[in-house]
Protein backbone atom coordinates (compact mmCIF):
# COMPACT_ATOMS: atom_id res chain seq x y z
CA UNK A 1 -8.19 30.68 -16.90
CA UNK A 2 -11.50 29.18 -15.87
CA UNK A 3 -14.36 31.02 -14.71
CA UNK A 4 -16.13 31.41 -11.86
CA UNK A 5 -19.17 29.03 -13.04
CA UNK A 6 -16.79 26.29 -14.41
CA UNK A 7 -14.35 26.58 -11.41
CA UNK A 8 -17.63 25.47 -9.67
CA UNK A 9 -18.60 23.06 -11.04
CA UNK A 10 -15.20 21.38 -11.16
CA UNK A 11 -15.57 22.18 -7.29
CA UNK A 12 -18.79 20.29 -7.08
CA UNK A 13 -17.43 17.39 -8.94
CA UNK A 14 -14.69 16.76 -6.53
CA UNK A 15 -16.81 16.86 -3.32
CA UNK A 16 -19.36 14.13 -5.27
CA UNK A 17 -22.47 16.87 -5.59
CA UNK A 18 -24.25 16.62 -8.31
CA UNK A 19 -27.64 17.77 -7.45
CA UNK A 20 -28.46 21.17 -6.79
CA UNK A 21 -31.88 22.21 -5.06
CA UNK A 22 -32.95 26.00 -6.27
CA UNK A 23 -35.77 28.48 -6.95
CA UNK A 24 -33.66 30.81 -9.32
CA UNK A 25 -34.27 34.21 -10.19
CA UNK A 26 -32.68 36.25 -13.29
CA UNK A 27 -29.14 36.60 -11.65
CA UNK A 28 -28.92 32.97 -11.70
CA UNK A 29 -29.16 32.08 -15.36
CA UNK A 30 -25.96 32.42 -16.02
CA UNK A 31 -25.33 30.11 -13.86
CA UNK A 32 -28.13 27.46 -15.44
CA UNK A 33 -27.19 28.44 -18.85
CA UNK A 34 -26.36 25.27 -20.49
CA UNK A 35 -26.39 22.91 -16.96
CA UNK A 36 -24.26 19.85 -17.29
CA UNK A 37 -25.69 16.88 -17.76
CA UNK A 38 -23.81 15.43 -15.49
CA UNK A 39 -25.63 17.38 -12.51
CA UNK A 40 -29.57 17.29 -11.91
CA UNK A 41 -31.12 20.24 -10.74
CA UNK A 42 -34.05 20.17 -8.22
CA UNK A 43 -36.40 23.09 -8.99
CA UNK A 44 -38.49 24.15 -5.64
CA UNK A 45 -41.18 26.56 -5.58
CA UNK A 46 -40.34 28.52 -2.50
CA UNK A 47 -37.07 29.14 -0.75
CA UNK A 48 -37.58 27.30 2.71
CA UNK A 49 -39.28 24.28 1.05
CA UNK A 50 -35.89 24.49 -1.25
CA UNK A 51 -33.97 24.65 1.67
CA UNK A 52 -35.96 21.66 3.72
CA UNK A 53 -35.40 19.87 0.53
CA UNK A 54 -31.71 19.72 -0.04
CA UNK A 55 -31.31 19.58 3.77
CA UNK A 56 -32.97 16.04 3.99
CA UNK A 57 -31.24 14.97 0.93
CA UNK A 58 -27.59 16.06 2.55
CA UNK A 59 -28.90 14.32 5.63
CA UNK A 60 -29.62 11.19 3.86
CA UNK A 61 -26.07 11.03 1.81
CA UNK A 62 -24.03 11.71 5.00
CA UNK A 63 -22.81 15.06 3.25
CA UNK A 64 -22.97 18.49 2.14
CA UNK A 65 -26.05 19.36 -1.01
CA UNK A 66 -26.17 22.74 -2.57
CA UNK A 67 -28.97 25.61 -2.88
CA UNK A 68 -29.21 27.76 -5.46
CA UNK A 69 -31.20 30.47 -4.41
CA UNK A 70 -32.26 34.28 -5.82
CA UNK A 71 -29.99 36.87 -4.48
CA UNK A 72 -31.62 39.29 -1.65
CA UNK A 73 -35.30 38.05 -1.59
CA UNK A 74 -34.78 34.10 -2.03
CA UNK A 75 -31.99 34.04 0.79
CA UNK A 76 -34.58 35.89 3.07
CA UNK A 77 -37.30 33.82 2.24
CA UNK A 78 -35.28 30.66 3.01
CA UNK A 79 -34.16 31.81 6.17
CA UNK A 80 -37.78 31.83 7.65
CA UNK A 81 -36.99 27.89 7.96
């Protein structure tokens, strides 16, 4: 049975994402741990810039981009945008 963090990334492989914007905190690196190379993450230094980020890119592509963000404060933060 696969897990929750490979059953993702199978997900993400079938919709064509392979970037992910973030600003990760501790809950997250399980989730980094040993990133396939396949994917290139986009590291942001605050939440809404994070956000602003992967919106453009989705924008540009014509389709859905994903944020990683810290649970609790870094979904607040990024919903200031």
């Amino acid at each position: 049975m696969a897990t929750v963090r490979e059953a993702t990334f199978d997900l993400l492989r079938r919709l064509g994402m392979t970037t992910v914007f973030g600003n990760p905190g501790s809950t997250e690196l399980p989730f980094l741990k040993e990133f396939p190379e396949a994917f290139r993450y986009v590291l942001g230094l605050q939440e809404a810039t994070v956000l602003g980020m992967a919106e453009g890119f989705a924008q540009g592509k014509g389709r859905a981009s994903l944020v990683n963000l810290h649970t609790g404060p870094g979904l607040g933060n990024a919903m200031g945008l």
